[in-house]
N, C-alpha and C. Protein backbone atom coordinates (compact mmCIF):
# COMPACT_ATOMS: atom_id res chain seq x y z
N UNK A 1 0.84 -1.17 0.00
CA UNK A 1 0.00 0.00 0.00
C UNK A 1 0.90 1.25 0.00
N UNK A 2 0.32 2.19 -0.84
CA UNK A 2 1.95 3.08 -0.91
C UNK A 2 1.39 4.32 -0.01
N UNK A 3 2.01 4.80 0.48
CA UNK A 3 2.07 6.16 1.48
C UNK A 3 1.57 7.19 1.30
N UNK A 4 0.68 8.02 1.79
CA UNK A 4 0.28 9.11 0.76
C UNK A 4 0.80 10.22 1.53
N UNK A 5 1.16 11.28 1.34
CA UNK A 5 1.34 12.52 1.96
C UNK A 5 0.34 13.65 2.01
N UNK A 6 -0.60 13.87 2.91
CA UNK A 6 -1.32 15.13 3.39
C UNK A 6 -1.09 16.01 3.38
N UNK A 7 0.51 16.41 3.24
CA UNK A 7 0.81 17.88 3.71
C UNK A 7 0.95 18.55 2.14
N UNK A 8 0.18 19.70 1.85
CA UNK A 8 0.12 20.73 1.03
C UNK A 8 0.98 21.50 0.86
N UNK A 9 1.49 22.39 -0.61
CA UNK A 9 2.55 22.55 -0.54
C UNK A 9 2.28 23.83 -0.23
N UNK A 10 2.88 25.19 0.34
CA UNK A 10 2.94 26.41 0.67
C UNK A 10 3.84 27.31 -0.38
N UNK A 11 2.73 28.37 -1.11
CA UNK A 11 3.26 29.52 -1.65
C UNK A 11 3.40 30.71 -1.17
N UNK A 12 4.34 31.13 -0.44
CA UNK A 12 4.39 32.43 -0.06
C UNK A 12 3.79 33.73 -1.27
N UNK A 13 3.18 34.74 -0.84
CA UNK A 13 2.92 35.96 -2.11
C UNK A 13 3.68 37.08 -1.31
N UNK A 14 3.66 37.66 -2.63
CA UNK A 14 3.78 39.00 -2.53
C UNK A 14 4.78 39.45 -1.73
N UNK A 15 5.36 40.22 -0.66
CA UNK A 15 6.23 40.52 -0.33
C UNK A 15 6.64 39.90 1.07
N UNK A 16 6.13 38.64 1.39
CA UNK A 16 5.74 38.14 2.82
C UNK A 16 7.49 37.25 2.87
N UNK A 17 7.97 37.56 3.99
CA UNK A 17 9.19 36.31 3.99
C UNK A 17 8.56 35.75 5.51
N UNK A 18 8.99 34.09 5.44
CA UNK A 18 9.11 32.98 6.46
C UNK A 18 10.12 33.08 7.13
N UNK A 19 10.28 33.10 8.01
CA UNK A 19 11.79 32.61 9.15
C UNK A 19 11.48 32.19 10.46
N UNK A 20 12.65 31.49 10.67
CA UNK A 20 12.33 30.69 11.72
C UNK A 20 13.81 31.41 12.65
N UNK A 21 13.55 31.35 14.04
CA UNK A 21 14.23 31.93 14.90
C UNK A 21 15.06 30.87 15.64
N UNK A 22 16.28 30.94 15.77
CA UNK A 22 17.27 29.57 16.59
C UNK A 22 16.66 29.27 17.74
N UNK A 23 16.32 28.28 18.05
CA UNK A 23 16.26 27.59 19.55
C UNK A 23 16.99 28.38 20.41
N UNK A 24 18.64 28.24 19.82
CA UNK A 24 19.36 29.15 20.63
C UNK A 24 19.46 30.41 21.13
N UNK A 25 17.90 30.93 20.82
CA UNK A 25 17.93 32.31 21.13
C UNK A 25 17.91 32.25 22.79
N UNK A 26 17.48 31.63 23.34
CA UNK A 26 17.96 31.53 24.91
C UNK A 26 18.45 32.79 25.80
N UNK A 27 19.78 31.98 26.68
CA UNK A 27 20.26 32.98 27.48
C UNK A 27 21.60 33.07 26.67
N UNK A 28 21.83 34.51 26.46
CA UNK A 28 23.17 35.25 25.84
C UNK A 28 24.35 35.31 27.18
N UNK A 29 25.75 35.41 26.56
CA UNK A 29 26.83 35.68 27.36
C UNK A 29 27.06 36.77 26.90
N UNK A 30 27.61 38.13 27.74
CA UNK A 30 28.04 39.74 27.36
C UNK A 30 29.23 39.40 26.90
N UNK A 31 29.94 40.32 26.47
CA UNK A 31 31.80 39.97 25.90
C UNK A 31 32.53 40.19 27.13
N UNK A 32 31.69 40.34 28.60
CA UNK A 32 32.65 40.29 30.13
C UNK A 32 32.30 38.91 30.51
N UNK A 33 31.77 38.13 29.76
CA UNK A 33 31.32 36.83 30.25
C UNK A 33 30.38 36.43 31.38
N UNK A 34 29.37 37.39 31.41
CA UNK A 34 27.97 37.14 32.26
C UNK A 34 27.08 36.72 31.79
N UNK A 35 26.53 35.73 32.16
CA UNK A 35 25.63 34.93 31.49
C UNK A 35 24.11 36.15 31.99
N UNK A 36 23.70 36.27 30.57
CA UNK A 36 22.36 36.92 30.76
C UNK A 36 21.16 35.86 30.42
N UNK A 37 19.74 35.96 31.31
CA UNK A 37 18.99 34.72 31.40
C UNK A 37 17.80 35.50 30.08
N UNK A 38 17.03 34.55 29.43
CA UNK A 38 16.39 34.67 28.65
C UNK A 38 15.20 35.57 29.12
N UNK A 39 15.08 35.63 30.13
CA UNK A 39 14.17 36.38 30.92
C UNK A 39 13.84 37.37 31.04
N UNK A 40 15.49 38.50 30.82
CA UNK A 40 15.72 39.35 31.47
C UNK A 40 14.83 40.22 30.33
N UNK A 41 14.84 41.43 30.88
CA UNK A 41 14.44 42.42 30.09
C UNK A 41 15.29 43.50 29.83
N UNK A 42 14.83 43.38 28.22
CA UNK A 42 15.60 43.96 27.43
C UNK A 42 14.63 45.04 26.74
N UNK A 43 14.96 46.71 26.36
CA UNK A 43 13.83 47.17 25.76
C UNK A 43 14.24 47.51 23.89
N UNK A 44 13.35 46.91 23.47
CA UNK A 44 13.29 47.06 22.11
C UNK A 44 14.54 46.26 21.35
N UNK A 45 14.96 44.94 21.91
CA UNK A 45 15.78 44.01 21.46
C UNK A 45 15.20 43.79 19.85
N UNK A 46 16.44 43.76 19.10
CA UNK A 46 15.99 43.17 17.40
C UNK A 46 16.14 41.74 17.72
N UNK A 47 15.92 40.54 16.55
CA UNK A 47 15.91 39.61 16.98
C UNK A 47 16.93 38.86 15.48
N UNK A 48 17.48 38.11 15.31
CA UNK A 48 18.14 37.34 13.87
C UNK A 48 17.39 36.19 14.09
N UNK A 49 17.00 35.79 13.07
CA UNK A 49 16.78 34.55 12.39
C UNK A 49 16.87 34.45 10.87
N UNK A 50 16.29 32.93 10.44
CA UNK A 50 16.77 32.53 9.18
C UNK A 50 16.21 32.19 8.56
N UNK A 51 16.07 32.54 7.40
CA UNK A 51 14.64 32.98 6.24
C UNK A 51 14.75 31.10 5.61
N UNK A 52 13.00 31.06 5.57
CA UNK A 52 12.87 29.58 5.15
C UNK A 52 12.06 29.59 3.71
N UNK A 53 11.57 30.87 3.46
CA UNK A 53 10.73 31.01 2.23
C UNK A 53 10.13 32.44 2.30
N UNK A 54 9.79 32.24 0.82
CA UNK A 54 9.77 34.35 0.53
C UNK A 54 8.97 34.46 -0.28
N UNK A 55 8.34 35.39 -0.46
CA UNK A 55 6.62 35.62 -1.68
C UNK A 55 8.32 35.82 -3.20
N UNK A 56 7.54 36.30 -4.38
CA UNK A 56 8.18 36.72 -5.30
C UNK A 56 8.70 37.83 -5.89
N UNK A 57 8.04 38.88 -4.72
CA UNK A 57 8.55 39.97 -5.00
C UNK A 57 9.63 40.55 -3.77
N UNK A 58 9.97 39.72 -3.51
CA UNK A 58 10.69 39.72 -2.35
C UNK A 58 12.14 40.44 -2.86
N UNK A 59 13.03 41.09 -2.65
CA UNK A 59 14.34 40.85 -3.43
C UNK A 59 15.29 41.83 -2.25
N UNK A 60 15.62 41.98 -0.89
CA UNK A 60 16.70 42.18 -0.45
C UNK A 60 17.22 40.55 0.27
N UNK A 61 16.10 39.84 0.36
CA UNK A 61 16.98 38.71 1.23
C UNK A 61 16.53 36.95 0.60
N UNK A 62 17.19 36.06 0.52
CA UNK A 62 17.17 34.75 0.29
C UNK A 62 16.98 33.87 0.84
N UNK A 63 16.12 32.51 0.55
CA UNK A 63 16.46 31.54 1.53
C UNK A 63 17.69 31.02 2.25
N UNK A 64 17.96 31.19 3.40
CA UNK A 64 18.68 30.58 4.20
C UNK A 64 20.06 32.06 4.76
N UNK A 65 19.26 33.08 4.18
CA UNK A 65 20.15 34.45 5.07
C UNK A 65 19.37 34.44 6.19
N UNK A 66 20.23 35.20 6.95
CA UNK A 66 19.98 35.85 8.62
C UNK A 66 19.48 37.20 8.34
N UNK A 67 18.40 37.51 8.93
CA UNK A 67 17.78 38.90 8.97
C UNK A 67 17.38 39.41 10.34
N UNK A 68 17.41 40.67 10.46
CA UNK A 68 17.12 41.26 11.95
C UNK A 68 16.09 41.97 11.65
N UNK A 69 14.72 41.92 12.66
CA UNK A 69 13.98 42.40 12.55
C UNK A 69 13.23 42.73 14.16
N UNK A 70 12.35 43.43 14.30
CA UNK A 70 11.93 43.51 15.37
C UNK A 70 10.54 42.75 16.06
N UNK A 71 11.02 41.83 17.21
CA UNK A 71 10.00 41.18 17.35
C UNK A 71 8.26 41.73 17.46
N UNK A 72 8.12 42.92 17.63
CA UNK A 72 6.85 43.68 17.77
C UNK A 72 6.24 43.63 16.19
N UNK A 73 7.12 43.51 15.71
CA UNK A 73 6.23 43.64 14.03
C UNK A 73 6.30 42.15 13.37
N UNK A 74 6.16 41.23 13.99
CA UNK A 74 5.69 39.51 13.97
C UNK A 74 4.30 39.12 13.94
N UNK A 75 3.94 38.24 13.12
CA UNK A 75 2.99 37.17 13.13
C UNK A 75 3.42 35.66 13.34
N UNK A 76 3.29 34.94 14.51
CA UNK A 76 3.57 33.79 14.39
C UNK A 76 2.94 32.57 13.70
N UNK A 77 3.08 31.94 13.61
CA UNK A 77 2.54 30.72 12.79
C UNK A 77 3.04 29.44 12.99
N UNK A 78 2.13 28.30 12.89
CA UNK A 78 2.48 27.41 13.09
C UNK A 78 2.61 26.20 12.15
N UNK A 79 3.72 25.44 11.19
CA UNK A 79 3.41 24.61 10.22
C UNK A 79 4.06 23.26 10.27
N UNK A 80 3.00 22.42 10.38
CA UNK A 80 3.68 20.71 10.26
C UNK A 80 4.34 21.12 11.80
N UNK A 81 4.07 21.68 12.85
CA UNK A 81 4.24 21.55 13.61
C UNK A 81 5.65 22.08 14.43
N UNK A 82 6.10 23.05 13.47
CA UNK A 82 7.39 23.79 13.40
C UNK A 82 6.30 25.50 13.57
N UNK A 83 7.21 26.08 14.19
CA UNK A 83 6.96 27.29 14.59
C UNK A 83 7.53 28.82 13.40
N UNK A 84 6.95 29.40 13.18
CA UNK A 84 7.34 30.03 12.41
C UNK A 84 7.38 31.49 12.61
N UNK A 85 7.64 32.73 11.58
CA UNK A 85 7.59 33.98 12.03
C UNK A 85 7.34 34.75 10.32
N UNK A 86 6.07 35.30 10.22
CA UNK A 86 5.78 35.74 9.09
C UNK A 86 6.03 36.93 9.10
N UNK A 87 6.26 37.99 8.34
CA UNK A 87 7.05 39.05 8.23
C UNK A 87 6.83 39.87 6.76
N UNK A 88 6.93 40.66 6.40
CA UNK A 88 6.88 41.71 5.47
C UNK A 88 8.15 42.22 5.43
N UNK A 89 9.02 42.34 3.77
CA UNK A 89 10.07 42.46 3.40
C UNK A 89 10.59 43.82 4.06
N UNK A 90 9.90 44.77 4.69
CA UNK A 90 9.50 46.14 4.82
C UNK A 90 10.44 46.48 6.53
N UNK A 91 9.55 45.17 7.03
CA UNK A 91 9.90 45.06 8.47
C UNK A 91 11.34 44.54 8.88
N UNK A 92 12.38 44.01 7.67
CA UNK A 92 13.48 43.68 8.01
C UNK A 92 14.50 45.36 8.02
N UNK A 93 15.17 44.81 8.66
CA UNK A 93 16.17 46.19 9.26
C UNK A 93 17.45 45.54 8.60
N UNK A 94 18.16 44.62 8.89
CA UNK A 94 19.43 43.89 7.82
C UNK A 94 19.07 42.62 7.75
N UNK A 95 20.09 42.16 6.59
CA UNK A 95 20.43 40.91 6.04
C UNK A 95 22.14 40.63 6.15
N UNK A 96 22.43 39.09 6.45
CA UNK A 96 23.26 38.93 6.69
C UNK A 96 23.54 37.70 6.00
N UNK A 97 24.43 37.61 5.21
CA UNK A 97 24.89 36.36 4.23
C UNK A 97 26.06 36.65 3.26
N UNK A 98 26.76 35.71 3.30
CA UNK A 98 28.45 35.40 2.70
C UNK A 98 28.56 36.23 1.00
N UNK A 99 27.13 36.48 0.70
CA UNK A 99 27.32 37.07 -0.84
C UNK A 99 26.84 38.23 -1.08
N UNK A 100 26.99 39.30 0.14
CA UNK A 100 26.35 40.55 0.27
C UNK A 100 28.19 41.35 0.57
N UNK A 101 28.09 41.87 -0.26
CA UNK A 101 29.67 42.39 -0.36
C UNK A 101 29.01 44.72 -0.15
N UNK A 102 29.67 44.40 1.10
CA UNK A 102 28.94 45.65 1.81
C UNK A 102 30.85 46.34 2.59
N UNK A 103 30.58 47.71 2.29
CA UNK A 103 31.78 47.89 3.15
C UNK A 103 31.49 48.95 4.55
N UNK A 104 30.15 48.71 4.66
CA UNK A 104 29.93 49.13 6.56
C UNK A 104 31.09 48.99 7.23
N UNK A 105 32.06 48.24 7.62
CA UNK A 105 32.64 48.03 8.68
C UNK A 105 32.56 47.36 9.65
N UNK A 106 31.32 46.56 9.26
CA UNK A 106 30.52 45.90 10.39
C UNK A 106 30.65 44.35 10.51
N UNK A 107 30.96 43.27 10.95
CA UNK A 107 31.00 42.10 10.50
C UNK A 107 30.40 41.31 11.60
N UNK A 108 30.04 40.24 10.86
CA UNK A 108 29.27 39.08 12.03
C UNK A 108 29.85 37.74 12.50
């Protein structure tokens, strides 16, 4: 009897990008080596994560770059049971990936 698969496939539109945020967003260490707890409060923290899919008119960021955006301008979502973070191309602040040749000064 052969297997069937239920799960539907997902088209992102229009200017919407997917990302998903590291587990590891957790508790951070400062560069004095204090462990800060996930808890703490922080005001107006950006957040990085990593783009899993993008509408078509999308064009500053790609699947599988790091983008910073601010958690207040999120929709969460939930798919196949994975957690997600829907977003508007609008609401990203940077992109971060090996083929973005930028001379900010800034590196990650």
């Amino acid at each position: 009897m052969p297997v069937t698969d239920d799960r539907l496939p997902i088209k992102m539109l229009n200017d919407r990008v997917l990302v998903q945020i590291s587990d590891k967003d957790g508790e951070r260490r400062s560069s004095g080596g204090i462990v800060i707890p996930a808890t703490a409060q922080v005001a107006k923290r950006l957040v990085w994560a990593t783009v899993v899919a993008h509408g078509p008119n999308v064009r500053a960021c790609e699947i599988d770059d790091n983008v910073l955006f601010s958690p207040d301008d999120r929709y969460e979502v939930e798919v196949q049971g994975e957690d997600y973070v829907m977003l508007r191309e609008r609401e990203l602040h940077a992109v971060a990936a090996k083929r973005i040749e930028a001379s900010t000064g800034l590196y990650l």
